[in-house]
C-alpha atoms as a PDB file:
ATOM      1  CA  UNK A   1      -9.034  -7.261  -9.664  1.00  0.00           C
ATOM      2  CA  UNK A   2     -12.223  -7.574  -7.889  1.00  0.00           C
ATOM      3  CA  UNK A   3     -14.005 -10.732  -6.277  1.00  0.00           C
ATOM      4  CA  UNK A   4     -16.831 -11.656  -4.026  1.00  0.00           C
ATOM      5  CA  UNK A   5     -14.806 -12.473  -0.875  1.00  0.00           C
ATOM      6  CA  UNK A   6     -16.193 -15.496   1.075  1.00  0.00           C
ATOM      7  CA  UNK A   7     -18.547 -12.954   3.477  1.00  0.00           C
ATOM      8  CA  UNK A   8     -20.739 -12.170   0.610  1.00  0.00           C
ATOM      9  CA  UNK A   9     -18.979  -8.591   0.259  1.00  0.00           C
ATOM     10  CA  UNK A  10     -17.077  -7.155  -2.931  1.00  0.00           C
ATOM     11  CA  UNK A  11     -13.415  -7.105  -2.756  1.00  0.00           C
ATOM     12  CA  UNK A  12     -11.126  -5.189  -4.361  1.00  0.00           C
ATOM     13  CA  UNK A  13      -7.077  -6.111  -5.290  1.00  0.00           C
ATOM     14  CA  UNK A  14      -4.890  -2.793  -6.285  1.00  0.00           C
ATOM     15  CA  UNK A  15      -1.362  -3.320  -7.177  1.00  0.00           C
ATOM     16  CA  UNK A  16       0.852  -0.718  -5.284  1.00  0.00           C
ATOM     17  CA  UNK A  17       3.321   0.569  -7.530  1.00  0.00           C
ATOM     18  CA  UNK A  18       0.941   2.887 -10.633  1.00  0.00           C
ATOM     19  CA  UNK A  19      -2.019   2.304  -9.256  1.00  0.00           C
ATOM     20  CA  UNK A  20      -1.462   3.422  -5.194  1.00  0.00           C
ATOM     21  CA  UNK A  21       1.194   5.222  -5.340  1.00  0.00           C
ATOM     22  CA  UNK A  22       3.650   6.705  -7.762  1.00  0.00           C
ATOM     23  CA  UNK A  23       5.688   4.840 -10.306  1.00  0.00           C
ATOM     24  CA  UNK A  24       9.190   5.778  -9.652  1.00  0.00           C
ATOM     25  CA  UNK A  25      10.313   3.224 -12.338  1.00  0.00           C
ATOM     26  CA  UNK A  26      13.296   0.162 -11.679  1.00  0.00           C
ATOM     27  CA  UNK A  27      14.383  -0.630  -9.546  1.00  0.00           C
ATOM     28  CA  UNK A  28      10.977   0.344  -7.597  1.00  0.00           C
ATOM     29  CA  UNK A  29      10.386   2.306  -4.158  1.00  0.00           C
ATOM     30  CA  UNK A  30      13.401   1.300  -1.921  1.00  0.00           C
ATOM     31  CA  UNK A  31      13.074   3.815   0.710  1.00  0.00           C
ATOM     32  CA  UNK A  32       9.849   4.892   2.539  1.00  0.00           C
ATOM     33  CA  UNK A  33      10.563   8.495   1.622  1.00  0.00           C
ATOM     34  CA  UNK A  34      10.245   7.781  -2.261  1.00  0.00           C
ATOM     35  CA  UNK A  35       6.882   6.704  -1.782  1.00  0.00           C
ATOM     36  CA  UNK A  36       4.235   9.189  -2.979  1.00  0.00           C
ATOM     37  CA  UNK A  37       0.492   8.319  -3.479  1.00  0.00           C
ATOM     38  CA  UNK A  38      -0.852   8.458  -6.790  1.00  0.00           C
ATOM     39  CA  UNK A  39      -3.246  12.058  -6.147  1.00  0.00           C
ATOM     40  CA  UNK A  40      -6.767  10.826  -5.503  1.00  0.00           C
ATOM     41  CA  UNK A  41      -5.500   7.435  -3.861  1.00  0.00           C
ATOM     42  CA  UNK A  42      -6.409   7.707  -0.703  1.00  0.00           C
ATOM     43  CA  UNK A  43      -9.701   9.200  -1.195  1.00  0.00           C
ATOM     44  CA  UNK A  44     -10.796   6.463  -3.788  1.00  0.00           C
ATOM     45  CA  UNK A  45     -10.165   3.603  -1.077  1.00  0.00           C
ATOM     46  CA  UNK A  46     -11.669   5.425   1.711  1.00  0.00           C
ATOM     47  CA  UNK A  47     -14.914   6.018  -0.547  1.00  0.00           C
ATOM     48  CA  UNK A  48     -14.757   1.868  -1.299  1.00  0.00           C
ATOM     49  CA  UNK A  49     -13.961   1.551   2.015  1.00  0.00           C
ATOM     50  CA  UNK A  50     -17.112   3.406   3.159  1.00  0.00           C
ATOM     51  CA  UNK A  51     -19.424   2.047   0.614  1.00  0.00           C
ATOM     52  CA  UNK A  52     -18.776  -1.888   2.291  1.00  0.00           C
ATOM     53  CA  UNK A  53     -15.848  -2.724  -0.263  1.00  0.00           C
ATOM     54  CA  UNK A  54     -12.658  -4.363   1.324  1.00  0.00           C
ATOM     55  CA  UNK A  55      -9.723  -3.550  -0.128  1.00  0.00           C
ATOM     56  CA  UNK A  56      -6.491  -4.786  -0.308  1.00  0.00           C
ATOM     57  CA  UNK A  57      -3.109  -3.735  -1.776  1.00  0.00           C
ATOM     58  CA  UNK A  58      -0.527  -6.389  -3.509  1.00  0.00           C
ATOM     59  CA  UNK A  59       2.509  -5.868  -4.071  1.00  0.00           C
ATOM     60  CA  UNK A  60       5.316  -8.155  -6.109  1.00  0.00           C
ATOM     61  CA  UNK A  61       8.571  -6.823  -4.701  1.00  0.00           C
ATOM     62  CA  UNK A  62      11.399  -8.215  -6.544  1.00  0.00           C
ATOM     63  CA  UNK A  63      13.912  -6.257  -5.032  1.00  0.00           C
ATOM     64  CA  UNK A  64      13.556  -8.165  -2.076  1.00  0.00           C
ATOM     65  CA  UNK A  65      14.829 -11.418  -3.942  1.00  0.00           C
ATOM     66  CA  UNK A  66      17.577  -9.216  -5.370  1.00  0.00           C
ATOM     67  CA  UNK A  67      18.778  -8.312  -2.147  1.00  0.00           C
ATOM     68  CA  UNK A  68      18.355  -4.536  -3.331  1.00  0.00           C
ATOM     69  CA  UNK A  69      15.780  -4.157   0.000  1.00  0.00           C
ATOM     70  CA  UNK A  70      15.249  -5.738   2.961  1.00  0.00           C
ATOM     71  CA  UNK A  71      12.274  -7.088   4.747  1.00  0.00           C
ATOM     72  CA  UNK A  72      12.520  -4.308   7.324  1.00  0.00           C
ATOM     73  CA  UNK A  73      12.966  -2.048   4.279  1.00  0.00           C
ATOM     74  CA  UNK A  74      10.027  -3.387   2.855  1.00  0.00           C
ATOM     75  CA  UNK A  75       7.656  -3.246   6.144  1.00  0.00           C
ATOM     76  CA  UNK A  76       8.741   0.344   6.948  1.00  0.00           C
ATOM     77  CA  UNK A  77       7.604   1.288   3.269  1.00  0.00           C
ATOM     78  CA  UNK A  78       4.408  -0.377   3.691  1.00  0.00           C
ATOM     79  CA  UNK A  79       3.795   1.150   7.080  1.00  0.00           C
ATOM     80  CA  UNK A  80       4.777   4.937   5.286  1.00  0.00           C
ATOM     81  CA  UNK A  81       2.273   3.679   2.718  1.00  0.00           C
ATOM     82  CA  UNK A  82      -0.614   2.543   4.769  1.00  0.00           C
ATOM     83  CA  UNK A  83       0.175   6.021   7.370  1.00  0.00           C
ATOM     84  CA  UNK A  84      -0.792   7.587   3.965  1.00  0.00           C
ATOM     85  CA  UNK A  85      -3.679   6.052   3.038  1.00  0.00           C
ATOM     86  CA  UNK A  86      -4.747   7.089   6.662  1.00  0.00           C
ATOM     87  CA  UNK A  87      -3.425  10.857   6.886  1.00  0.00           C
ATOM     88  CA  UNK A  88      -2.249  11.733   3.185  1.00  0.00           C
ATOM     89  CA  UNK A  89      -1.123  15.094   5.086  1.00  0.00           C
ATOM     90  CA  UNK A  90       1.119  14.209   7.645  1.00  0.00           C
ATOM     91  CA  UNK A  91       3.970  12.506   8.033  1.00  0.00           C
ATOM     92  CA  UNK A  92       3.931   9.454  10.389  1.00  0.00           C
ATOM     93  CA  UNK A  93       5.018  10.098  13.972  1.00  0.00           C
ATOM     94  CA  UNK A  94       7.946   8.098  14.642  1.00  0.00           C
ATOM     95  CA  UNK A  95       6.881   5.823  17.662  1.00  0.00           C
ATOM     96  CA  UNK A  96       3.613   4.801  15.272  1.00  0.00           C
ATOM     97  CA  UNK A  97       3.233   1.441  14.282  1.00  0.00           C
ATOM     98  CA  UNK A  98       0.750  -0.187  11.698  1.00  0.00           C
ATOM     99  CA  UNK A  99      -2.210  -2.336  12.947  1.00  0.00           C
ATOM    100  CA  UNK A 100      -2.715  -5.908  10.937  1.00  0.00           C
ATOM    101  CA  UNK A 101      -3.536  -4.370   7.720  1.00  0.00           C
ATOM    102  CA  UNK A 102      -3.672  -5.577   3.697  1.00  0.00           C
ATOM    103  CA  UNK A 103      -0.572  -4.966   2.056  1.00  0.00           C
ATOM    104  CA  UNK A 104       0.935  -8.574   0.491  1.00  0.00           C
ATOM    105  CA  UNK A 105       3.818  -9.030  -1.062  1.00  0.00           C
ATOM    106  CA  UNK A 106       4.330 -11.500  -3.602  1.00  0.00           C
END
């Protein structure tokens, strides 16, 4: 989805799951180490990112309503995901911890 945000620059919406990182089908990504970037992810939002875009990743998590994950769950996946989308190479060090950043859950 893309929209002028209110700063007069374009803004881009990506859902997570099939578009940033892998499908791994139902009931979804319920552990930070089943979370793979789609290939090419990271490098498509850093070019946005670099060309002025802002971009944000949304997320409906309905596992969280179905007690299948947990909040915590859910925030250490996102900060796996957005260590990803920063070094696609390495694996997070374990004392890191995510600035405010764009992932939303719905």
């Amino acid at each position: 989805s893309l929209f002028s945000s209110t700063h007069g620059g374009k803004h881009l919406l990506l859902d997570r799951d099939g578009v940033v990182n892998l499908d791994v089908g139902s009931p979804g990504v319920l552990r930070a180490e089943q979370l793979c970037l789609v290939p090419g992810a990271a490098d498509a939002i850093h070019s946005l990112r670099n060309r002025g875009w802002r971009v944000s990743i949304v997320t409906n998590q309905n596992a969280v309503g179905k007690g299948r994950v947990t909040l915590a769950s859910l925030y250490s996946i996102h900060t796996h995901l957005i260590h990803l989308l920063r070094h696609p190479l390495s694996p997070p060090p374990a004392s890191w911890r995510p600035p405010v950043c764009d992932v939303f859950v719905a």
